[in-house]
C-alpha atoms as a PDB file:
ATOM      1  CA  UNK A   1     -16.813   1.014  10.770  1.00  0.00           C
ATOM      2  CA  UNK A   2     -14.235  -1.462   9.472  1.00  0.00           C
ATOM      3  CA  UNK A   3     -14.025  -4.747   7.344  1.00  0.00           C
ATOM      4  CA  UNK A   4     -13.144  -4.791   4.020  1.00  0.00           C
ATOM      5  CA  UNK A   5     -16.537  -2.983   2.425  1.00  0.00           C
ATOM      6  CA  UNK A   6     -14.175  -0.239   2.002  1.00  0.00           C
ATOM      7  CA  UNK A   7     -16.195   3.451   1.337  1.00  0.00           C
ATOM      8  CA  UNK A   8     -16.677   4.236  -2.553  1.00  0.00           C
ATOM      9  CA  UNK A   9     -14.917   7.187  -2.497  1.00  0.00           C
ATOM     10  CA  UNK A  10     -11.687   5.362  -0.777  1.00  0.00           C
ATOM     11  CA  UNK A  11     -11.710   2.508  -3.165  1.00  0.00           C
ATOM     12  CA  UNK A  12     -11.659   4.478  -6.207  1.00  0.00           C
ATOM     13  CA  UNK A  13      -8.128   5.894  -5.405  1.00  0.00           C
ATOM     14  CA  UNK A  14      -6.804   2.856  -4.368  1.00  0.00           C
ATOM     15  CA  UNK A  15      -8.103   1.694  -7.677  1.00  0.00           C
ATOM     16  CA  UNK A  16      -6.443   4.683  -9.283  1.00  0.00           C
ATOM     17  CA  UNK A  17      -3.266   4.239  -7.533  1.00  0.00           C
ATOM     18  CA  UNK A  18      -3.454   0.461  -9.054  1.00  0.00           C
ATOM     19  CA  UNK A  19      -4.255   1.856 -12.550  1.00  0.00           C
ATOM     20  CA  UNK A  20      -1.433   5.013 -12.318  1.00  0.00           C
ATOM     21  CA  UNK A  21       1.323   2.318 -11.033  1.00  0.00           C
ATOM     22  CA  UNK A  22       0.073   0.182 -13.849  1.00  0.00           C
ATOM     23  CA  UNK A  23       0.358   2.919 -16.715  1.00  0.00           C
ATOM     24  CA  UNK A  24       3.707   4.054 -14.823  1.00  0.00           C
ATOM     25  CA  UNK A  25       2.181   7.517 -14.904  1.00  0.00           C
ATOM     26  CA  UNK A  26       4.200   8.718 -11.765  1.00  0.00           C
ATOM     27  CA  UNK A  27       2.479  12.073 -12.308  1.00  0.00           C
ATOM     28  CA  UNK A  28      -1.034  10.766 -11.640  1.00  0.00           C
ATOM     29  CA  UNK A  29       0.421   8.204  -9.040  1.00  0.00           C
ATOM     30  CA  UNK A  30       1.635  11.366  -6.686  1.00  0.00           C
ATOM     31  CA  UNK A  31      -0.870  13.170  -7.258  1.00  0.00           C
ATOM     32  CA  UNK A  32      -3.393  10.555  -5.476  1.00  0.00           C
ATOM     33  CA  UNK A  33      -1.367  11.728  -1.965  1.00  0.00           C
ATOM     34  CA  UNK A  34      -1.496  14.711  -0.182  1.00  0.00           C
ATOM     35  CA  UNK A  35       0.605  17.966  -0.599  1.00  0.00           C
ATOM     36  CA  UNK A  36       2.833  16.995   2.225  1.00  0.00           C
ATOM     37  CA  UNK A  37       2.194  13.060   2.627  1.00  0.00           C
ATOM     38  CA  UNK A  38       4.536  10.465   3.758  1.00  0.00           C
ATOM     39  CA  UNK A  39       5.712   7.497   2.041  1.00  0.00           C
ATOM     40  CA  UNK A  40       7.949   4.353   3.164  1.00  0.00           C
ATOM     41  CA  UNK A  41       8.854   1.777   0.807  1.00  0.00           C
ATOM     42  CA  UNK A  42      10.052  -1.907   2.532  1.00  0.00           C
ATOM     43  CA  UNK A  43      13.646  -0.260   2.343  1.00  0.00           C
ATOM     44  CA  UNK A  44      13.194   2.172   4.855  1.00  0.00           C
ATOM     45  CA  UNK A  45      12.887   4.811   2.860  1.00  0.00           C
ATOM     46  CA  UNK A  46      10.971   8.072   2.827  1.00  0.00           C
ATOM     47  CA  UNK A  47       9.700  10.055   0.491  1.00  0.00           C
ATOM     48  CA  UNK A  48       7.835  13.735   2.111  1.00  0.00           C
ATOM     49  CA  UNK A  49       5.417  15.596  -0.187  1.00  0.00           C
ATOM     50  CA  UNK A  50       3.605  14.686  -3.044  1.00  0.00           C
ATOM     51  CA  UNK A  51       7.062  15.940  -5.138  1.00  0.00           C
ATOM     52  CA  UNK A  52       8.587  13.685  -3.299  1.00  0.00           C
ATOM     53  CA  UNK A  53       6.974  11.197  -4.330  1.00  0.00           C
ATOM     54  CA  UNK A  54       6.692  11.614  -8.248  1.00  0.00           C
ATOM     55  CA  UNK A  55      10.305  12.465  -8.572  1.00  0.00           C
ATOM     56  CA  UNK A  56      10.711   8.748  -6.765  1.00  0.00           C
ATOM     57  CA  UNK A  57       8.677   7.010  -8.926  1.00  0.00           C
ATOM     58  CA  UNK A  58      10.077   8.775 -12.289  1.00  0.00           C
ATOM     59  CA  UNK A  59      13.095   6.459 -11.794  1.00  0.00           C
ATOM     60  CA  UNK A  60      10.674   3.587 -10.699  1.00  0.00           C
ATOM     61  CA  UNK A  61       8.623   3.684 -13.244  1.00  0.00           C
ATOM     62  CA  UNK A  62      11.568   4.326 -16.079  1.00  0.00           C
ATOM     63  CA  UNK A  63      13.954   1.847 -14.617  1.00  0.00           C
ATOM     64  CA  UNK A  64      13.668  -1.065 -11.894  1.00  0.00           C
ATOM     65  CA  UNK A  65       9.743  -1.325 -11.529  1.00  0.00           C
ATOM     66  CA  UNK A  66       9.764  -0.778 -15.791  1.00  0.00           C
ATOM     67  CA  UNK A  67       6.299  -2.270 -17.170  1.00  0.00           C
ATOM     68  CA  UNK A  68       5.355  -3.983 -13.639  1.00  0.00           C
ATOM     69  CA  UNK A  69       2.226  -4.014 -12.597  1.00  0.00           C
ATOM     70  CA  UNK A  70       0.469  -3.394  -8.661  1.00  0.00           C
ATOM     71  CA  UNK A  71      -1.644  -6.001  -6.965  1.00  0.00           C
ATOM     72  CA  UNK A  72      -3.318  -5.488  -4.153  1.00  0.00           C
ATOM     73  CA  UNK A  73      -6.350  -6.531  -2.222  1.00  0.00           C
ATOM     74  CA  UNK A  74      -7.721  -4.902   1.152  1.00  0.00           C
ATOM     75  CA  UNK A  75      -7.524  -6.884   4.064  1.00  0.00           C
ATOM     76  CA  UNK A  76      -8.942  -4.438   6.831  1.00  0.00           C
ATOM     77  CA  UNK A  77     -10.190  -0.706   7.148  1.00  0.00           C
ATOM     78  CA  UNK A  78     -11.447   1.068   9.450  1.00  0.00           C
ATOM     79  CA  UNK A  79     -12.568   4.809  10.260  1.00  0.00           C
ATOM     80  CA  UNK A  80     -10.877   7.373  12.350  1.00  0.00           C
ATOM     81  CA  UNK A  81     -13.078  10.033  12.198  1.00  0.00           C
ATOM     82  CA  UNK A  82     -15.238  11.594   9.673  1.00  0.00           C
ATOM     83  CA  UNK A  83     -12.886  12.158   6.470  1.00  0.00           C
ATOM     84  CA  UNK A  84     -10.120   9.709   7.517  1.00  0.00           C
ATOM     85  CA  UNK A  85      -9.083   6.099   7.569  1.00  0.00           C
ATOM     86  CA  UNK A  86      -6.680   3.465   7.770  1.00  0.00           C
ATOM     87  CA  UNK A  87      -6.418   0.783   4.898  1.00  0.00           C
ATOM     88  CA  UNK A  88      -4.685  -2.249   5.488  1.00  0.00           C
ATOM     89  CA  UNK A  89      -3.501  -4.151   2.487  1.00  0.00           C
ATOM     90  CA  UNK A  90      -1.491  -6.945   1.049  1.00  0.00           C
ATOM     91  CA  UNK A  91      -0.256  -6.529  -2.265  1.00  0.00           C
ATOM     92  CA  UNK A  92       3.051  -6.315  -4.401  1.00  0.00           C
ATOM     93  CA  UNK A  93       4.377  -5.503  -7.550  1.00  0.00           C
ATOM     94  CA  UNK A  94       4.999  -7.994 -10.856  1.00  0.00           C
ATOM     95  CA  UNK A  95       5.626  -7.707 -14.813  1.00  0.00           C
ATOM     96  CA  UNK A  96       3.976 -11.209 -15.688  1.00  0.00           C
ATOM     97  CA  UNK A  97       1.794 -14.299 -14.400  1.00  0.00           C
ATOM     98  CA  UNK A  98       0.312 -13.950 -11.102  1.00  0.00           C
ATOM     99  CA  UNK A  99       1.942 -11.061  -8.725  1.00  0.00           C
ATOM    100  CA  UNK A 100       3.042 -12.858  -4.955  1.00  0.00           C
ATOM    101  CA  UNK A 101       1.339 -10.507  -2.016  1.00  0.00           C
ATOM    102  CA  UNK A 102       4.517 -10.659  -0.617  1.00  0.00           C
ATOM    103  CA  UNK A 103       4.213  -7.348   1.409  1.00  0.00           C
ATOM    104  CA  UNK A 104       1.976  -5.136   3.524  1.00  0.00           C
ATOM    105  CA  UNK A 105       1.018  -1.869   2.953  1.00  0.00           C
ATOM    106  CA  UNK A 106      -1.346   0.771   5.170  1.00  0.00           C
ATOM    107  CA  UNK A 107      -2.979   3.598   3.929  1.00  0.00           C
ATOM    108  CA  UNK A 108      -3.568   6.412   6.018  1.00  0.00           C
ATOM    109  CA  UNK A 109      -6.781   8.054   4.013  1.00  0.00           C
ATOM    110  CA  UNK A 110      -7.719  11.578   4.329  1.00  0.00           C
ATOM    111  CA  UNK A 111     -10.784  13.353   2.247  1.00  0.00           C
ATOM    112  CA  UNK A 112     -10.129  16.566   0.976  1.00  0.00           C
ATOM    113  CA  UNK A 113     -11.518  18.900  -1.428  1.00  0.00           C
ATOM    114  CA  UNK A 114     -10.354  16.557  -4.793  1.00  0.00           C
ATOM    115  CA  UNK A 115     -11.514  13.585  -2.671  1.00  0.00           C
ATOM    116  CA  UNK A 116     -10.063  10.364  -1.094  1.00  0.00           C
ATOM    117  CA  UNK A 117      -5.920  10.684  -1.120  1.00  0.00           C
ATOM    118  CA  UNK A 118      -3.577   9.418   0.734  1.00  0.00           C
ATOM    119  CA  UNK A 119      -2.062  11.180   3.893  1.00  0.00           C
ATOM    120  CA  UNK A 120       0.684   8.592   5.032  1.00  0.00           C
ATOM    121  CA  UNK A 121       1.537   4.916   3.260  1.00  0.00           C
ATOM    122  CA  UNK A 122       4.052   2.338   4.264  1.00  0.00           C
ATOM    123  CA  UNK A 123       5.492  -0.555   2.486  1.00  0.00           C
ATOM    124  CA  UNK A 124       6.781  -3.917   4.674  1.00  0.00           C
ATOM    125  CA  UNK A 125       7.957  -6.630   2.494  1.00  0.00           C
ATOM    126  CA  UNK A 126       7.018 -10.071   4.120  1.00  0.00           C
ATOM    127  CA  UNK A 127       9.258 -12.308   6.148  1.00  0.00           C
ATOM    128  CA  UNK A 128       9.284 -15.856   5.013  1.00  0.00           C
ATOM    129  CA  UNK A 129      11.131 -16.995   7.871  1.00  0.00           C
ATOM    130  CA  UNK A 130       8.585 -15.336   9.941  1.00  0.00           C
ATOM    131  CA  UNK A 131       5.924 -16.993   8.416  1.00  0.00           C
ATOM    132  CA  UNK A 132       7.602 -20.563   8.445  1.00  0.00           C
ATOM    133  CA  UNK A 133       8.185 -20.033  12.187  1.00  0.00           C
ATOM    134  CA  UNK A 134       4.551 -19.087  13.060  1.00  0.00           C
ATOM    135  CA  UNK A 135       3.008 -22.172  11.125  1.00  0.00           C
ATOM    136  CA  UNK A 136       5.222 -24.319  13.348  1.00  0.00           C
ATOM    137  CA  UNK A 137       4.045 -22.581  16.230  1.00  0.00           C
ATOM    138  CA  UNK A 138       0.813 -22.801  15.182  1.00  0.00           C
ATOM    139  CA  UNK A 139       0.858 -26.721  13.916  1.00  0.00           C
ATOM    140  CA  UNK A 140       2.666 -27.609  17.387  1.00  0.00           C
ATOM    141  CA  UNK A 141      -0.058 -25.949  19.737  1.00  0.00           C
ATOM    142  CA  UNK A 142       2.243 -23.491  21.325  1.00  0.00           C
ATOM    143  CA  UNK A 143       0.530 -20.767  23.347  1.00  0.00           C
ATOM    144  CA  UNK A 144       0.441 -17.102  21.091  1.00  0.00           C
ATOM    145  CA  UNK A 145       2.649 -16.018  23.780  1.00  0.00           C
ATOM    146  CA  UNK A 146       5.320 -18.647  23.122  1.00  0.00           C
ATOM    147  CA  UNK A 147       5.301 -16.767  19.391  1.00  0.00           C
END
């Protein structure tokens, strides 16, 4: 299965990972990942385990991401298996108007006994450059390879 019908169960925690970001509850954000998940942000780096994780986002929350808020939409999903799957996303992170979807993020889903949570996430911030280049590419004709 894949598309962007995502299952219920896996689109009520990335709804809740929206909501926790939101409330900059880093408690509730963590504990949407796994005991030992992994998580890259666009800078390259990692945070291992769930403590991990909400000791990062304390400071994220309290300081440089103070009162944003998440966007996201899915772009892709599909299954690996029963109780997995990959999410593929484009979202970012604002405090007012409209929020740019200037990165990429995949989900690596796992069900467990509380439900849907996230094994593995990581963050890529967009390239504009990239982008520029490929619509020239594109607009001139240019063979994928020549990309």
């Amino acid at each position: 299965m894949h598309g962007t019908d995502l299952p219920a169960g896996v689109a009520h925690t990335l709804g809740a990972l929206q909501q926790a970001w939101n409330q900059g509850d880093a408690r509730a954000y963590a504990g949407l990942f796994t005991e030992d998940a992994t998580y890259v942000i666009y800078t390259g780096q990692a945070y291992c385990g769930r403590g991990e994780i909400e000791r990062g986002h304390e400071d994220v929350f309290s300081r440089w991401q103070k009162g944003s808020r998440l966007a996201m939409r899915v772009l892709r999903w599909h299954a690996l298996g029963d109780g997995a799957a990959v999410v593929l996303t484009e979202g970012g992170v604002g405090k007012s108007g409209v929020i740019s979807h200037d990165k990429l993020q995949t989900f690596t889903m796992q069900l467990t006994p509380a439900g849907w949570r996230c094994a593995a996430f990581h963050n890529t911030k967009k390239s504009r450059l990239w982008a520029l280049l490929s619509a020239v590419f594109k607009a001139s004709g240019q063979p994928a390879s020549a990309r």
